[in-house]
C-alpha atoms as a PDB file:
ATOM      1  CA  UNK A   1      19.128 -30.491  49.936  1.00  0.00           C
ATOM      2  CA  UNK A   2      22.056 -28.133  50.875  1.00  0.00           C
ATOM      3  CA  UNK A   3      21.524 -24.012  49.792  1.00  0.00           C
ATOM      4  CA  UNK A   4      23.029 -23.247  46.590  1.00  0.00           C
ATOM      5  CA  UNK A   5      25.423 -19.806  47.447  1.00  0.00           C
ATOM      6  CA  UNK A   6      23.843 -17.233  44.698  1.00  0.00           C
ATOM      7  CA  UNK A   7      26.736 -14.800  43.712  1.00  0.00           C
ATOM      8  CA  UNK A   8      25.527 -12.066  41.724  1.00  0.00           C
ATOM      9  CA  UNK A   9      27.476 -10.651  39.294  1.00  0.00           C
ATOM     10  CA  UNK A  10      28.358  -6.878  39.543  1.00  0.00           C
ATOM     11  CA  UNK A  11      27.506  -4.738  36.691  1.00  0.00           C
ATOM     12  CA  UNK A  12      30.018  -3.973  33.991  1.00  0.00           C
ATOM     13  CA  UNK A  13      31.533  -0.267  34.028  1.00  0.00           C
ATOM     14  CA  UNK A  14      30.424  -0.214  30.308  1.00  0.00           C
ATOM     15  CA  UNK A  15      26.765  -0.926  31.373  1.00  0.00           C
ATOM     16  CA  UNK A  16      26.415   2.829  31.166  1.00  0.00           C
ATOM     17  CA  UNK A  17      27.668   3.725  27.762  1.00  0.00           C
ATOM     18  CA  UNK A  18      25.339   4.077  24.803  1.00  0.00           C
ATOM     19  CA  UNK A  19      24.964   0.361  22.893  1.00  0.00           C
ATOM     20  CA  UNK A  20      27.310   1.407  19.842  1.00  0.00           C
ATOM     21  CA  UNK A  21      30.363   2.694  22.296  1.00  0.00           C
ATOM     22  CA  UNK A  22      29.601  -0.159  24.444  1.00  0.00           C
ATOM     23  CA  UNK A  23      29.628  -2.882  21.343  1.00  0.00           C
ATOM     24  CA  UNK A  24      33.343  -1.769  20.601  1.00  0.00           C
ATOM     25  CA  UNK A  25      34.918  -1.313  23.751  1.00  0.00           C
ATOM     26  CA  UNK A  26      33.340  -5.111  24.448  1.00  0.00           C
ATOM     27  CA  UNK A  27      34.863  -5.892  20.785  1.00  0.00           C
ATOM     28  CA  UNK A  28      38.471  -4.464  21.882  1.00  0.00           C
ATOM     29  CA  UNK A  29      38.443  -6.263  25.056  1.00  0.00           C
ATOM     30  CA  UNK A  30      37.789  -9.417  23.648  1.00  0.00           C
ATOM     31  CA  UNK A  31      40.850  -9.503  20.954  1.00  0.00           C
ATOM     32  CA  UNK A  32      42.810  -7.650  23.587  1.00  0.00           C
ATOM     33  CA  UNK A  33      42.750 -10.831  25.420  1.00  0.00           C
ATOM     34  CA  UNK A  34      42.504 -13.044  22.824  1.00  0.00           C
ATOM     35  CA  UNK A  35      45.589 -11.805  20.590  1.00  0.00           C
ATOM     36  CA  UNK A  36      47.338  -9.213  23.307  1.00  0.00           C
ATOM     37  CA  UNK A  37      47.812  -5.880  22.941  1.00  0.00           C
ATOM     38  CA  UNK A  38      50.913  -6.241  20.585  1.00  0.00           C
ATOM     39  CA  UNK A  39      48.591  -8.590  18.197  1.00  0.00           C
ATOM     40  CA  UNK A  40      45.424  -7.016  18.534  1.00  0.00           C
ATOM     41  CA  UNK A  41      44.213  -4.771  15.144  1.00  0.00           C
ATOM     42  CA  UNK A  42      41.788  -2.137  14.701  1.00  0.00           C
ATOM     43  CA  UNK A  43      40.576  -4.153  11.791  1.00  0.00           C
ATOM     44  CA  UNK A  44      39.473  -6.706  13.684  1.00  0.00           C
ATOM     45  CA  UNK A  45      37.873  -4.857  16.794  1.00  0.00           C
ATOM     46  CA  UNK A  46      35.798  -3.324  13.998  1.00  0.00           C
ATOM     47  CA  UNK A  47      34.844  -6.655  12.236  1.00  0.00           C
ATOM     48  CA  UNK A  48      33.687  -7.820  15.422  1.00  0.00           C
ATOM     49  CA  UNK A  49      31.636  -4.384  16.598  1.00  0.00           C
ATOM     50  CA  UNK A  50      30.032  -4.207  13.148  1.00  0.00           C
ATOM     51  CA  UNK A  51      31.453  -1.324  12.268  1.00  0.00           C
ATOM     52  CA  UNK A  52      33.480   0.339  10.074  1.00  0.00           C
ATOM     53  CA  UNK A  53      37.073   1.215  10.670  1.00  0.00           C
ATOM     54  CA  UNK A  54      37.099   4.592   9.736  1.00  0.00           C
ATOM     55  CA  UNK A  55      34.019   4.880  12.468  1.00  0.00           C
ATOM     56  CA  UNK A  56      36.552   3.312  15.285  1.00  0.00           C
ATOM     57  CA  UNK A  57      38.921   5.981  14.123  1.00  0.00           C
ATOM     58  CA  UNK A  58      36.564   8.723  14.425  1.00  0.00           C
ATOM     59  CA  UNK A  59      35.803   7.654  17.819  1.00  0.00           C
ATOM     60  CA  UNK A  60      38.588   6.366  19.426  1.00  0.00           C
ATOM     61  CA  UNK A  61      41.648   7.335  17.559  1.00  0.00           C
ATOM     62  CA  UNK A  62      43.635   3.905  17.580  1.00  0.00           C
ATOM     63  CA  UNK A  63      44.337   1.020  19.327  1.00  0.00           C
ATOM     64  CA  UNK A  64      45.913   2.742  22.369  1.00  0.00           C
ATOM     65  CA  UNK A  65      42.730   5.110  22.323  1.00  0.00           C
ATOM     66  CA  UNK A  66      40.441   2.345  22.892  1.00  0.00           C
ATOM     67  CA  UNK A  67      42.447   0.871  25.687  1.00  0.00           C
ATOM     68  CA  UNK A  68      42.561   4.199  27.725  1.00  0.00           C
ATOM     69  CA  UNK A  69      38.798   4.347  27.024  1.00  0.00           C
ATOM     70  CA  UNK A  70      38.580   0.834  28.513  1.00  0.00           C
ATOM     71  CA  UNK A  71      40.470   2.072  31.678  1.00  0.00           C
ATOM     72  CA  UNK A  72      39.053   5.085  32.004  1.00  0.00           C
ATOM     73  CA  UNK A  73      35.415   3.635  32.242  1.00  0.00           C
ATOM     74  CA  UNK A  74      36.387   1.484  35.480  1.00  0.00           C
ATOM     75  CA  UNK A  75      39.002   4.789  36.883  1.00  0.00           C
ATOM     76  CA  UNK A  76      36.283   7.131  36.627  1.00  0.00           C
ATOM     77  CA  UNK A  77      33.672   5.034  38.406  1.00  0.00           C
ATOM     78  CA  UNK A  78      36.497   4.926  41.298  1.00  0.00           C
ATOM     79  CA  UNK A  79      37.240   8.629  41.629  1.00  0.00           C
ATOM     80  CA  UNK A  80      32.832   9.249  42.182  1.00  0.00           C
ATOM     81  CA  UNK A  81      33.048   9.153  45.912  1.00  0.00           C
ATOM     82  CA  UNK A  82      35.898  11.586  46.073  1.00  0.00           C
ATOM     83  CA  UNK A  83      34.434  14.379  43.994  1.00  0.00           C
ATOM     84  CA  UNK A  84      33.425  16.640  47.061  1.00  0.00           C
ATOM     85  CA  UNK A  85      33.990  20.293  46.961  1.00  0.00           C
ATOM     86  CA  UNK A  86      35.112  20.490  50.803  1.00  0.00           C
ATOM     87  CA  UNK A  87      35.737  18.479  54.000  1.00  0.00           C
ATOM     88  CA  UNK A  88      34.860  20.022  57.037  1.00  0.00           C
ATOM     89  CA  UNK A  89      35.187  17.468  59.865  1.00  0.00           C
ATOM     90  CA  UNK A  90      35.978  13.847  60.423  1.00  0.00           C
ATOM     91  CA  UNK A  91      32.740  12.019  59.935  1.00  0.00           C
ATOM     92  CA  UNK A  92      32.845  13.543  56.383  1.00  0.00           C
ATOM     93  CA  UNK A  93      36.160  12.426  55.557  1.00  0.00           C
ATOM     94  CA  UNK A  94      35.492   9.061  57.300  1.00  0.00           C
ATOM     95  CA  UNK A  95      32.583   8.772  54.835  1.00  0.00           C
ATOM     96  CA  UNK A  96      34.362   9.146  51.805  1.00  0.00           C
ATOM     97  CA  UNK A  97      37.260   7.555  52.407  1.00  0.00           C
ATOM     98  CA  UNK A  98      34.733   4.571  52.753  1.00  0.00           C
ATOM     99  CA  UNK A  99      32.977   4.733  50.029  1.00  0.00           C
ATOM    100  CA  UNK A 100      36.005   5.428  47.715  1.00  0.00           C
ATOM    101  CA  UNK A 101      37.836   2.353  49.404  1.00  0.00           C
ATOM    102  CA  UNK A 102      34.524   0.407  48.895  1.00  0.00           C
ATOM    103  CA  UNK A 103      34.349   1.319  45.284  1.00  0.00           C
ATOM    104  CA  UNK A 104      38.201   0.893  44.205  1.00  0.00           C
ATOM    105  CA  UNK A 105      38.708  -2.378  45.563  1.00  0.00           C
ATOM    106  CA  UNK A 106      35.248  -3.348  44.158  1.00  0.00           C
ATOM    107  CA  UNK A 107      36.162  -1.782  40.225  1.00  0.00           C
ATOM    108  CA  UNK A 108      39.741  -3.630  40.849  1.00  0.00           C
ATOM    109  CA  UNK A 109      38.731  -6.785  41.652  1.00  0.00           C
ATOM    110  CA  UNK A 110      36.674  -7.275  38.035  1.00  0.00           C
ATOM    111  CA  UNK A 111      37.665 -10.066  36.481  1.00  0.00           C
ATOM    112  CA  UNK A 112      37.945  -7.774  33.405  1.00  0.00           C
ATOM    113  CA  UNK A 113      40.279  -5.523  35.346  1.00  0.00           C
ATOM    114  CA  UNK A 114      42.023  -8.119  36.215  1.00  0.00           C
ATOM    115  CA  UNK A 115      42.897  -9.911  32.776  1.00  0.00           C
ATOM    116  CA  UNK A 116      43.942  -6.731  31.327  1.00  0.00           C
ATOM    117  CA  UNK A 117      46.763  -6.157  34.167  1.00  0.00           C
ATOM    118  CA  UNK A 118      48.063 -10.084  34.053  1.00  0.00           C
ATOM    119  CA  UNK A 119      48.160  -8.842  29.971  1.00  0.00           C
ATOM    120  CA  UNK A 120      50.079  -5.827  30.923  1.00  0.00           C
ATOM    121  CA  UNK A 121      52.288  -7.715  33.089  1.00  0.00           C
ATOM    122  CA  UNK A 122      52.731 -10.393  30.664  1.00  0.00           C
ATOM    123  CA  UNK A 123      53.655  -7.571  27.918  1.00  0.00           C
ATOM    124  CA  UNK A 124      55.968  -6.305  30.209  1.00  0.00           C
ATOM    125  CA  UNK A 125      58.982  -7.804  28.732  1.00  0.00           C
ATOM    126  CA  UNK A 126      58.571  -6.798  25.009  1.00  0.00           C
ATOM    127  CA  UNK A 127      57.241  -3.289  25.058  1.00  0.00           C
ATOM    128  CA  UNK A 128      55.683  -1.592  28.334  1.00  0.00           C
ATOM    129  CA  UNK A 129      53.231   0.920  26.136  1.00  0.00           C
ATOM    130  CA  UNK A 130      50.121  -1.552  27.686  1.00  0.00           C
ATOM    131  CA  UNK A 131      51.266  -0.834  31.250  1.00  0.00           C
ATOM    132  CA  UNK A 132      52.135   2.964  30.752  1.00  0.00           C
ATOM    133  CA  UNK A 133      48.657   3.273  29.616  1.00  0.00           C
ATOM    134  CA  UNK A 134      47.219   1.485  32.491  1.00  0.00           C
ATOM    135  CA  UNK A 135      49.376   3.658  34.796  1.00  0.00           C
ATOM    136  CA  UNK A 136      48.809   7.312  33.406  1.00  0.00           C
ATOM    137  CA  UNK A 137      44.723   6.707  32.504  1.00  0.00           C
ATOM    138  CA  UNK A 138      43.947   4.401  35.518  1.00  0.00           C
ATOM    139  CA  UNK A 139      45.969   4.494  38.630  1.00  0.00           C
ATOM    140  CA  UNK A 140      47.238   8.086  38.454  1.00  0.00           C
ATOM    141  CA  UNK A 141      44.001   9.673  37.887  1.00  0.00           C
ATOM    142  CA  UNK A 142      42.695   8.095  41.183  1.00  0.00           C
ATOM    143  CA  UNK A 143      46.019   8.482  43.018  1.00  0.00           C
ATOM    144  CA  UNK A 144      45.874  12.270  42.046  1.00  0.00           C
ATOM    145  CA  UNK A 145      42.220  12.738  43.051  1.00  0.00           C
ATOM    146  CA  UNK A 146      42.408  11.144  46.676  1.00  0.00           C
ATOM    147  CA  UNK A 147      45.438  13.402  46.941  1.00  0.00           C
ATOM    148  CA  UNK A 148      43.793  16.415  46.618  1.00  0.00           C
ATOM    149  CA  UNK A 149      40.805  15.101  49.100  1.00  0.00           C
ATOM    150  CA  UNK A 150      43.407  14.285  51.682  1.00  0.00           C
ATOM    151  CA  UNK A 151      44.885  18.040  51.218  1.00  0.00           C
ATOM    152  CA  UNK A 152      41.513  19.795  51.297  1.00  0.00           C
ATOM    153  CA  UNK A 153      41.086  17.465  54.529  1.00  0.00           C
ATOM    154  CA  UNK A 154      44.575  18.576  56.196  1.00  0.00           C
ATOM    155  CA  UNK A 155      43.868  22.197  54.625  1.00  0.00           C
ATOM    156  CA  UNK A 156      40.043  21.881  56.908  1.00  0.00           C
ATOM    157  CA  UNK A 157      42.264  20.858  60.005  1.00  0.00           C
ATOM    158  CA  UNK A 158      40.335  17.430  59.940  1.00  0.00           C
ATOM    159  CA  UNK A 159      43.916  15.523  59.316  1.00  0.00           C
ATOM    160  CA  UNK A 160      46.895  16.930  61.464  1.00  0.00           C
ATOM    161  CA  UNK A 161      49.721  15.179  60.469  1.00  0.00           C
ATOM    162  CA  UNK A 162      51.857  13.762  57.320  1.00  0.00           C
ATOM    163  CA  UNK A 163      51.730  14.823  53.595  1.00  0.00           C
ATOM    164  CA  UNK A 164      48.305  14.001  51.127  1.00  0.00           C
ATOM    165  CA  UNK A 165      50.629  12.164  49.224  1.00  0.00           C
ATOM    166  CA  UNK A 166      52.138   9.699  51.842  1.00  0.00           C
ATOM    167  CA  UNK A 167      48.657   9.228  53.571  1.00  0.00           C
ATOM    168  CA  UNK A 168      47.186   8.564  50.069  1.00  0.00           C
ATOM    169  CA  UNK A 169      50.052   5.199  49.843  1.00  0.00           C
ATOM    170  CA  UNK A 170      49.483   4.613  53.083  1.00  0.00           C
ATOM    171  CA  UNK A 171      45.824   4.409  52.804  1.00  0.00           C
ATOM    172  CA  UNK A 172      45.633   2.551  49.206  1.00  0.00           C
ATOM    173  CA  UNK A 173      48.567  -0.510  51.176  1.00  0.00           C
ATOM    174  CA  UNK A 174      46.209  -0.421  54.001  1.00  0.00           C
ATOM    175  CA  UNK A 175      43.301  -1.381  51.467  1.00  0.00           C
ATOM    176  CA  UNK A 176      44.934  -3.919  49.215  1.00  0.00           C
ATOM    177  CA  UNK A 177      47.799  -5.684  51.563  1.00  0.00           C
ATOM    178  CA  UNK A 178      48.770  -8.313  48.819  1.00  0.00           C
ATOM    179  CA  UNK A 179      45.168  -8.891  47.626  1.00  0.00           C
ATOM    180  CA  UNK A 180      45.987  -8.322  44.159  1.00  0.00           C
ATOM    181  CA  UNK A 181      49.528  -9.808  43.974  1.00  0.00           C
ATOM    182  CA  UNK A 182      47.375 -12.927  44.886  1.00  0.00           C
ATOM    183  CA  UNK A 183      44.588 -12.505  42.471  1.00  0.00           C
ATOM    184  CA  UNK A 184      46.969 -11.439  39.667  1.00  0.00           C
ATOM    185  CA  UNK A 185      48.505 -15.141  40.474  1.00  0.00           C
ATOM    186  CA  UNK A 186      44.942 -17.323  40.534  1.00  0.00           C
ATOM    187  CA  UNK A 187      45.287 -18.297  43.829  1.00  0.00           C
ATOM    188  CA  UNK A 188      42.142 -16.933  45.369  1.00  0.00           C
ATOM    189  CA  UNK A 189      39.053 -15.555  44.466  1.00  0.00           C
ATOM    190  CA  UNK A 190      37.895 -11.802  44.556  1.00  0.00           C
ATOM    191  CA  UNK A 191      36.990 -10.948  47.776  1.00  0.00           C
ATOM    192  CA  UNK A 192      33.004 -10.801  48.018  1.00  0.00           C
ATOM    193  CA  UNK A 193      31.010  -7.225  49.028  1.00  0.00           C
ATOM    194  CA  UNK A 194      31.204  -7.864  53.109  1.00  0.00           C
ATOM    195  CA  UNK A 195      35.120  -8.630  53.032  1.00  0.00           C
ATOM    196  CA  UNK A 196      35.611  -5.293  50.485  1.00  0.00           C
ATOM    197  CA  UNK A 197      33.690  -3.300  53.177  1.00  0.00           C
ATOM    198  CA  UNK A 198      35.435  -4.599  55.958  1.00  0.00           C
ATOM    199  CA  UNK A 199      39.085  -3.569  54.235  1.00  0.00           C
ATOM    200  CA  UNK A 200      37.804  -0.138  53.437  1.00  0.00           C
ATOM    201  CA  UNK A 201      36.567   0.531  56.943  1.00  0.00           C
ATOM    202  CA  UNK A 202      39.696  -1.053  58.166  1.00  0.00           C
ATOM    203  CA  UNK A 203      41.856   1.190  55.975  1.00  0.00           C
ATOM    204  CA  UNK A 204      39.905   4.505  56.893  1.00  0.00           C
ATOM    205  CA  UNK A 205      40.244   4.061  60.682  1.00  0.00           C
ATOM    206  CA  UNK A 206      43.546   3.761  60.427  1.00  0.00           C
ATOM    207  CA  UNK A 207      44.119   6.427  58.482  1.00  0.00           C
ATOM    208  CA  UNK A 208      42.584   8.747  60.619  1.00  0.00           C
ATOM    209  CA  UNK A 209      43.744   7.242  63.908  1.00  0.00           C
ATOM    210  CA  UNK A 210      47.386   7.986  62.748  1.00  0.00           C
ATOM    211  CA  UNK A 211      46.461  11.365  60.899  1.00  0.00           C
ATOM    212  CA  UNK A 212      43.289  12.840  61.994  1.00  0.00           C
ATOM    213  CA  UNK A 213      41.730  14.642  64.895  1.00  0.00           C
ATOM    214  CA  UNK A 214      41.280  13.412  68.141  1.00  0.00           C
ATOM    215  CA  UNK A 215      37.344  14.091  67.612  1.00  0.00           C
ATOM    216  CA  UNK A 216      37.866  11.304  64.498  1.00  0.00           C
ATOM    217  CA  UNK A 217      38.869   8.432  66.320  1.00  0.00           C
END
């Protein structure tokens, strides 16, 4: 008899919240992607959560204020590795610059992450409020806060070379490549834990061989 392959599942970025937040952010997501965001109702999320809608209100505000709290659960579990107060040499920087490429491609290859952006792209063409929201409470928050670790890194002496903001591209196109053009389209699957390690290892190196010290290589 051949060995089954056990893949685990990684645990949801709402596995943290307290039950009743959780119960209605799981509630939104599930008529986001059932009606999209255009069709989805506050009146529903709250049927389905078992709460009232005044309750949703209180909490969330309104539609758009439950989808930015539905980003910003997966963005802010990206930005943990880069919350350091200072880098001081290479090995430092090498480290987190691992562990946040680890983590980002990990949180961005969720299959939840993933259905809300093919819903955002899908949007696209009637109104682009889904996608504005995705870019100023998801990507921008983590493009801003690897920013400022690359500048406290070139302010340190650790990198030598180019701006924070052209290494940050640099880095995030080393990580990706067209990984997520391709799992936007179905066509493979998300990459499993060893191949998300390799990328991020792969991306750091070459950011510091091009930008760091000669120590960092």
């Amino acid at each position: 008899m051949r060995n089954l392959k056990v893949v685990h599942p990684r645990p949801s970025p709402l596995e943290a919240l307290e039950p009743r937040r959780r119960g209605i952010l799981e509630a939104a997501y599930g008529v986001l992607l059932e009606r999209g965001y255009a069709g989805a109702n506050t009146l529903e999320i709250a049927r389905r959560a078992r709460v009232s809608k005044r309750e949703l209100y209180a909490e969330f505000g309104n539609k758009s204020g439950l989808l930015r709290a539905l980003i910003s659960a997966t963005a802010g579990r990206m930005r943990i590795p880069l919350a350091v107060e200072h880098v001081l040499d290479a090995n430092r920087l090498r480290s987190v610059l691992r562990r946040y490429g680890t983590t980002a491609l990990t949180e961005l290859t969720r299959a939840p992450v993933l259905a809300l952006n093919r819903l955002a792209i899908a949007e696209a063409g009637r109104s682009n409020e889904m996608g504005r929201i995705l870019e100023q409470d998801g990507r921008e928050p983590n493009r801003r806060a690897l920013i400022e670790l690359l500048a406290k890194a070139k302010a340190a002496g650790v990198l030598t070379s180019g701006e924070p903001e052209t290494i940050a591209g640099q880095f995030f196109a080393l990580l990706m490549g067209d990984l997520m053009m391709r799992l936007l389209l179905g066509v493979i699957e998300p990459p499993p834990a060893k191949e998300i390690r390799r990328r991020a290892e792969s991306a750091t190196s070459a950011v510091l061989a091009l930008y760091g010290t000669a120590s960092g290589l």
